[in-house]
N, C-alpha and C. Protein backbone atom coordinates (compact mmCIF):
# COMPACT_ATOMS: atom_id res chain seq x y z
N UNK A 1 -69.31 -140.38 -45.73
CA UNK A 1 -68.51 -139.28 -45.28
C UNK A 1 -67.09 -139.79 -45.05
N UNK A 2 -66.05 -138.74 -45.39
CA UNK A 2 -64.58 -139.30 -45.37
C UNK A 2 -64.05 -138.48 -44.17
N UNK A 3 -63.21 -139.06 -43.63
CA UNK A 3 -62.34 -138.62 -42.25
C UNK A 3 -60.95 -138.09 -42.56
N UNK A 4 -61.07 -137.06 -42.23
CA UNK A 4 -59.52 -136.74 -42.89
C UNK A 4 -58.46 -135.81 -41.58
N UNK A 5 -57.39 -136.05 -41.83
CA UNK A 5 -56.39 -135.11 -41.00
C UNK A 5 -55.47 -133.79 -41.61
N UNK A 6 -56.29 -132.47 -40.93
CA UNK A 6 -55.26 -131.59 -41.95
C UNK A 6 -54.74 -131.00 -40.92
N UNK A 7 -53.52 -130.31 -41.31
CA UNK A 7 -53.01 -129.45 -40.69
C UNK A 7 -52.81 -128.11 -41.51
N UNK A 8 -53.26 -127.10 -40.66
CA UNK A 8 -53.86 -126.13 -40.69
C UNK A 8 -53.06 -124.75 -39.92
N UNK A 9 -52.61 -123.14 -40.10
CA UNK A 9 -52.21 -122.55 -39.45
C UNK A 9 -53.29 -122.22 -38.33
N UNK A 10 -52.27 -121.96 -37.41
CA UNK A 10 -52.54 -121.77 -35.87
C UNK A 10 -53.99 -120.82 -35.73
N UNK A 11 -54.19 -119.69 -36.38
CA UNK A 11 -54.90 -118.82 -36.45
C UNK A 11 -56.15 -119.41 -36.87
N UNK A 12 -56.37 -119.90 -37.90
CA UNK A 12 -57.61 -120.47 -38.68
C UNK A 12 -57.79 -121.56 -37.61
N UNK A 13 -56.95 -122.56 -36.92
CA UNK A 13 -57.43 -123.72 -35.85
C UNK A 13 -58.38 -123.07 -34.55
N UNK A 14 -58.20 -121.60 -34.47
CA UNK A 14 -58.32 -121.22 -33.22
C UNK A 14 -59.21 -120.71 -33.52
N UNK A 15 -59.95 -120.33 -34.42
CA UNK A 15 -61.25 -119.99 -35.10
C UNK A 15 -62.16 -120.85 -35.64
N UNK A 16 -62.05 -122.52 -35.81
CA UNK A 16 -62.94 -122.89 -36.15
C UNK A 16 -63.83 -123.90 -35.48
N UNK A 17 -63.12 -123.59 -34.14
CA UNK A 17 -64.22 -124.47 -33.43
C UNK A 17 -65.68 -123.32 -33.11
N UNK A 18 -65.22 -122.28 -33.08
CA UNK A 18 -66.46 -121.42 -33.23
C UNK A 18 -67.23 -121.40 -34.34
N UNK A 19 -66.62 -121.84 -35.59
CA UNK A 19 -67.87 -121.79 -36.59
C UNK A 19 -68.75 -122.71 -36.13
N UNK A 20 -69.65 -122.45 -37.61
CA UNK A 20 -70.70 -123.67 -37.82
C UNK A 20 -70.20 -124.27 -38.92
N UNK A 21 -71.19 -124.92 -39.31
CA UNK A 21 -70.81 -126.40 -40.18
C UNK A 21 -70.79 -125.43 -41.56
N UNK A 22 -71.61 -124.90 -42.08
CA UNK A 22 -71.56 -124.08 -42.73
C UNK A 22 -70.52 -123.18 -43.50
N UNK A 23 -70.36 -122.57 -42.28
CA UNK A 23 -68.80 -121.16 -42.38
C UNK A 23 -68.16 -122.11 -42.53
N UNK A 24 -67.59 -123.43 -42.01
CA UNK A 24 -66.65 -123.99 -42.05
C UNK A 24 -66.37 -125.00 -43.33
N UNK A 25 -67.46 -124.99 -44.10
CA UNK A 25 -67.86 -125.20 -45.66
C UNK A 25 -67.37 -124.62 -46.34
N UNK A 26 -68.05 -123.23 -45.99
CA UNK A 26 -67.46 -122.04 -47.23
C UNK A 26 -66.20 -121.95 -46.77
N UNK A 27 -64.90 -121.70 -45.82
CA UNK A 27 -63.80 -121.46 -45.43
C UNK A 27 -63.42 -122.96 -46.31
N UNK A 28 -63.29 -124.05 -46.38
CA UNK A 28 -63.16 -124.87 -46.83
C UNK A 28 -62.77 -124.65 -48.17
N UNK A 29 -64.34 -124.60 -48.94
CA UNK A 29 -64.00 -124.27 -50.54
C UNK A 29 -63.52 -123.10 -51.30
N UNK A 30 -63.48 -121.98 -50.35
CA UNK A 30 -62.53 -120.71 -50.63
C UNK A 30 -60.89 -121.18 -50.43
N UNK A 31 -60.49 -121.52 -49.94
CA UNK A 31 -58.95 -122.26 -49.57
C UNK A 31 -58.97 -123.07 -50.86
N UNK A 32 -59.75 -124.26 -51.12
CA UNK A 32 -59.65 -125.17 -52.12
C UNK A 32 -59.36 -124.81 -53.66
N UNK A 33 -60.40 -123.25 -53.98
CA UNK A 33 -60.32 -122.91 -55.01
C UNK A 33 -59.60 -122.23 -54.91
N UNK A 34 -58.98 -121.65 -53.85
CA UNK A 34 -57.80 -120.63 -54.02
C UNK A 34 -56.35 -121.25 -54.48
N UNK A 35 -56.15 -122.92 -53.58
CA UNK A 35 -55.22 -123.91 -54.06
C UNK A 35 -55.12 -124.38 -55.63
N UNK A 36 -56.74 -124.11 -55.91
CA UNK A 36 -56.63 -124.82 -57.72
C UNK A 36 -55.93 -123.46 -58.22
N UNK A 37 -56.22 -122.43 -57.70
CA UNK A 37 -55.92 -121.49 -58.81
C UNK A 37 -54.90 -120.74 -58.92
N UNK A 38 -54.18 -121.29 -57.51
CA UNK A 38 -52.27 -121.48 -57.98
C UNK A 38 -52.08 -122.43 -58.11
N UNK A 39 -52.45 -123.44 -59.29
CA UNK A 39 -51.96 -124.50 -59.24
C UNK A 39 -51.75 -124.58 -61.20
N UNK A 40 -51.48 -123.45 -61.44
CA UNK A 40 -51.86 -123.51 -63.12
C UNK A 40 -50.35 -123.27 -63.85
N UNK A 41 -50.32 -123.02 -64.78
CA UNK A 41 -48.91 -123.35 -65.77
C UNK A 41 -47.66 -122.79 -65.16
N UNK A 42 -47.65 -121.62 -64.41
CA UNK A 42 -46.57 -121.73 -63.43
C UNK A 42 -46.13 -122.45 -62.57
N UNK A 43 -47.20 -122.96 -62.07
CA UNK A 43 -46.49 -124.35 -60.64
C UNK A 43 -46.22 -125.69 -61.62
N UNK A 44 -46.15 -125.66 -63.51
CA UNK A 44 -45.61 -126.73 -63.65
C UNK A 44 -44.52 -126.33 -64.33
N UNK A 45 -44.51 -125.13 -65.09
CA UNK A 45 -43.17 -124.83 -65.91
C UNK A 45 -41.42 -125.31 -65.17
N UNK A 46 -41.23 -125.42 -63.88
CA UNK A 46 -40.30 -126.33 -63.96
C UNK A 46 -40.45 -128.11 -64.29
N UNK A 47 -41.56 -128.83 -64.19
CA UNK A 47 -41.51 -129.86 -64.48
C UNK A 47 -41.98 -130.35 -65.63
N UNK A 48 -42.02 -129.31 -67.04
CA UNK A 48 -41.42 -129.16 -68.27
C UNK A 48 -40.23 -129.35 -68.55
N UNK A 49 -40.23 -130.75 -69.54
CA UNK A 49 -39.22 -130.57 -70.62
C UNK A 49 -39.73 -130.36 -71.75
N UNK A 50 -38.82 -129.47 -72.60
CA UNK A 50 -38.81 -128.45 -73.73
C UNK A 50 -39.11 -130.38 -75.01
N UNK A 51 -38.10 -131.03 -74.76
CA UNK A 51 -38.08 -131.93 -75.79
C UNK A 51 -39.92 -132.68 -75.93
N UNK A 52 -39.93 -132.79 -74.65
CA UNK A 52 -41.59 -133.52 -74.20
C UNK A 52 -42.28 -132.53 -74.78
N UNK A 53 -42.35 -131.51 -74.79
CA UNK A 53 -43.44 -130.66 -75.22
C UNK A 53 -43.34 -130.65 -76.40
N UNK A 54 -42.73 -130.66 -77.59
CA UNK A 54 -42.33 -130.29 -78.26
C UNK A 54 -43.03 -131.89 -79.55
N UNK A 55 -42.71 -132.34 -78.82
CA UNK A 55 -42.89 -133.89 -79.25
C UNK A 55 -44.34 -133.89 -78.94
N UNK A 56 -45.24 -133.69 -77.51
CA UNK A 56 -46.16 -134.13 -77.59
C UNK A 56 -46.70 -132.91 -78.36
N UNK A 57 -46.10 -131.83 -78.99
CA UNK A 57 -47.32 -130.90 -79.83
C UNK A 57 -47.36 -131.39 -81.06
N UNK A 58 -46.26 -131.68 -81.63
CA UNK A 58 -46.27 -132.49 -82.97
C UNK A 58 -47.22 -133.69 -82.81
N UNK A 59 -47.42 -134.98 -82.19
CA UNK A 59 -48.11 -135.83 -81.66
C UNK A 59 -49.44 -134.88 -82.34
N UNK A 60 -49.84 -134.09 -81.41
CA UNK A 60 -51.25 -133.65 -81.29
C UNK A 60 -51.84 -133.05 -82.36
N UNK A 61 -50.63 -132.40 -83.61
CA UNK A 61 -50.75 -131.79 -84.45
C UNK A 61 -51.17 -132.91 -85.68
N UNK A 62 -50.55 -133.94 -85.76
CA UNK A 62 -50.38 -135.17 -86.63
C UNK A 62 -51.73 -135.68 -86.13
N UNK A 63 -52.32 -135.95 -85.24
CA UNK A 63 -53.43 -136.65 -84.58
C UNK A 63 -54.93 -135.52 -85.52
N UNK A 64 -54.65 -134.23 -85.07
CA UNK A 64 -55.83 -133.55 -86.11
C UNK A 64 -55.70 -133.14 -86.90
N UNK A 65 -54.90 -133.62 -88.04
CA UNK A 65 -54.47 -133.66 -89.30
C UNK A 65 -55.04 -134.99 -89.74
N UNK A 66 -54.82 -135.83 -89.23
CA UNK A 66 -55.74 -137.56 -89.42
C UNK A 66 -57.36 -137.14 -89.54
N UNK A 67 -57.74 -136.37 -87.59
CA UNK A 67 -59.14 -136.20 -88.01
C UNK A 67 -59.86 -135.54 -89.25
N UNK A 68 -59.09 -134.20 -89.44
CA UNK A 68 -59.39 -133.54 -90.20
C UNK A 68 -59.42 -134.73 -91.64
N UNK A 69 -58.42 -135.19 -92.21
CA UNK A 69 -58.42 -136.02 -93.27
C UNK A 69 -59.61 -137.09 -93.15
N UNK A 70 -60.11 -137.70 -92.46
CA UNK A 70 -61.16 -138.39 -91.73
C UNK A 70 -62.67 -138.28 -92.14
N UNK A 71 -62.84 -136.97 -91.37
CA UNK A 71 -63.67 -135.95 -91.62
C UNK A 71 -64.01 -135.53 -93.41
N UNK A 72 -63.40 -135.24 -93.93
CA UNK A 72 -63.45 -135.07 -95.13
C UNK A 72 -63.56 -136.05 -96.12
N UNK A 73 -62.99 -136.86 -95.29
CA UNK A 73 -63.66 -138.50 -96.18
C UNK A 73 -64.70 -139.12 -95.91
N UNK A 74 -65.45 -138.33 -94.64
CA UNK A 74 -66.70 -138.83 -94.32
C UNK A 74 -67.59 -138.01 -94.71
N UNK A 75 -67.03 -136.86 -95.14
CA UNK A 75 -68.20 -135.74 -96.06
C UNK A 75 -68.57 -136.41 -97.20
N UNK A 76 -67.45 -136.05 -98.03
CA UNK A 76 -67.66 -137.28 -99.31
C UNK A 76 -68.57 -138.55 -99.56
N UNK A 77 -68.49 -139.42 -98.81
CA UNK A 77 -69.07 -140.46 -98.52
C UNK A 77 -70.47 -140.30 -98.15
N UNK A 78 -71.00 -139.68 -97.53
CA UNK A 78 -72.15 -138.28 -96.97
C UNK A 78 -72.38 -138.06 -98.42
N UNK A 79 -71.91 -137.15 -99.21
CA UNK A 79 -72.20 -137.02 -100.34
C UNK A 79 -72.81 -137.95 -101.10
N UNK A 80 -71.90 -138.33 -101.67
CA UNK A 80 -72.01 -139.45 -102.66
C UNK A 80 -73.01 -140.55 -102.20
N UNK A 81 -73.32 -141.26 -100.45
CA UNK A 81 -74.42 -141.78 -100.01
C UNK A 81 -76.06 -140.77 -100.39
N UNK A 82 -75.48 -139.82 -99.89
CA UNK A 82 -77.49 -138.81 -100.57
C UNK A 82 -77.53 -138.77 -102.12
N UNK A 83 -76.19 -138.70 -102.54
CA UNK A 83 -76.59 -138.75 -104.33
C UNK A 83 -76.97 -140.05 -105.33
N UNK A 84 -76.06 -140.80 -104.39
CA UNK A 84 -77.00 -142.43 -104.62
C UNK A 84 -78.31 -142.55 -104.13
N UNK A 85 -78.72 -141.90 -102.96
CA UNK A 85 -79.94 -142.23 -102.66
C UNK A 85 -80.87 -141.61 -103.64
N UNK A 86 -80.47 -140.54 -103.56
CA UNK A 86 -82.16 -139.37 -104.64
C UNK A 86 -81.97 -140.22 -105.73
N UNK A 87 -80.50 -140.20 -106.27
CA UNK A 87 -80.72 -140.67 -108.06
C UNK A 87 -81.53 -142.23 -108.10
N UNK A 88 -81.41 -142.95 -107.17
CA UNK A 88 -81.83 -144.49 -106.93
C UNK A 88 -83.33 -143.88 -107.02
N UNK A 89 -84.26 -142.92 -105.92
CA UNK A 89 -84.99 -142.58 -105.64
C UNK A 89 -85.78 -142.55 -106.88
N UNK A 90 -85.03 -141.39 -107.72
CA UNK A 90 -86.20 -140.93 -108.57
C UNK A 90 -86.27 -141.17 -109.92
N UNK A 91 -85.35 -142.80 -109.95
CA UNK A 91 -85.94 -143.53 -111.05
C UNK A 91 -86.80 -144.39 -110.97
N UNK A 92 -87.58 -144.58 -112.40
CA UNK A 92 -88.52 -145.45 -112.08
C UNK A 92 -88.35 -147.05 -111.42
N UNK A 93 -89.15 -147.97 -111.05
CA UNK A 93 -88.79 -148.85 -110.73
C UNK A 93 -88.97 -149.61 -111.93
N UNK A 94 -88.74 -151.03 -111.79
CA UNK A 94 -88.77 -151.84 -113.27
C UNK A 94 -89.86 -152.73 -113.76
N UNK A 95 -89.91 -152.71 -113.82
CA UNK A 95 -91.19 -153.59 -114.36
C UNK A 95 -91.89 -154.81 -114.24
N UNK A 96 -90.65 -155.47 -113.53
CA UNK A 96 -91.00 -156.98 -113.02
C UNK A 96 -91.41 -156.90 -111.38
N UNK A 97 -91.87 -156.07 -111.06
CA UNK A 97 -92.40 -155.74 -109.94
C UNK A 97 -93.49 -156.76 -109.88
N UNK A 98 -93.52 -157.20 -108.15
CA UNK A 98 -94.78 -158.32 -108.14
C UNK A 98 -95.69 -157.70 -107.81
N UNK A 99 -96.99 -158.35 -108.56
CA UNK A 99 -97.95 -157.69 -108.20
C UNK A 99 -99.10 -158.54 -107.54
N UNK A 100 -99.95 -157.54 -106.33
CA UNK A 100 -100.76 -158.23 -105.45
C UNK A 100 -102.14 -158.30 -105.85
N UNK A 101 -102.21 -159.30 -105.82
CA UNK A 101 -103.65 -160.05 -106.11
C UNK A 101 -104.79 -159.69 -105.13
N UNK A 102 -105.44 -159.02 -105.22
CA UNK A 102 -106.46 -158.48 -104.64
C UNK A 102 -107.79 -159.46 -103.82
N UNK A 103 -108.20 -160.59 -104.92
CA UNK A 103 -108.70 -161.41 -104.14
C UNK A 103 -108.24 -162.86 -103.58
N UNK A 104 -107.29 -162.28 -103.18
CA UNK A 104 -106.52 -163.56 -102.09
C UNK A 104 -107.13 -162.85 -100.79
């Protein structure tokens, strides 16, 4: 268990020595998720730069353009590995095959 110090408005302090452990759970993770969920592309659009973004979308764009190229060379290869296999498969074998001697 972690020990922590918050500070808290006056109103909610003066109410929670009456909860239980409980209420004071759920009051907890209602606040918490309420904090995540102003915490989304508006609370960062000032600490955007236009050049950074811009750069890391290209970055990201060039990055699955690789996979994609990747990918398609691993189809191929996929391919051409099962078409070597059957065609290997379903020729005969050769003739100098050893053969087992039964009464050994």
């Amino acid at each position: 268990m972690t020990t922590m110090t918050l500070t808290i408005p006056d109103n909610l302090a003066k109410l929670l020595p009456q909860c239980d452990e409980a209420t004071m759970l759920e009051i907890f993770k209602k606040g918490l998720s309420q904090y995540q969920a102003e915490k989304g592309l508006e609370a960062y659009l000032p600490y955007l730069q236009t050049d950074n973004l811009i750069a890391a979308s290209h970055q990201a764009k060039e990055k699955s353009h690789a996979t994609i190229e990747d990918q398609g060379f691993s189809a191929i290869a996929l391919f051409l590995t099962d078409f070597l296999a059957n065609t290997v498969g379903q020729t005969p074998h050769s003739q100098t095959s050893t053969q087992v001697n039964p009464s050994l």
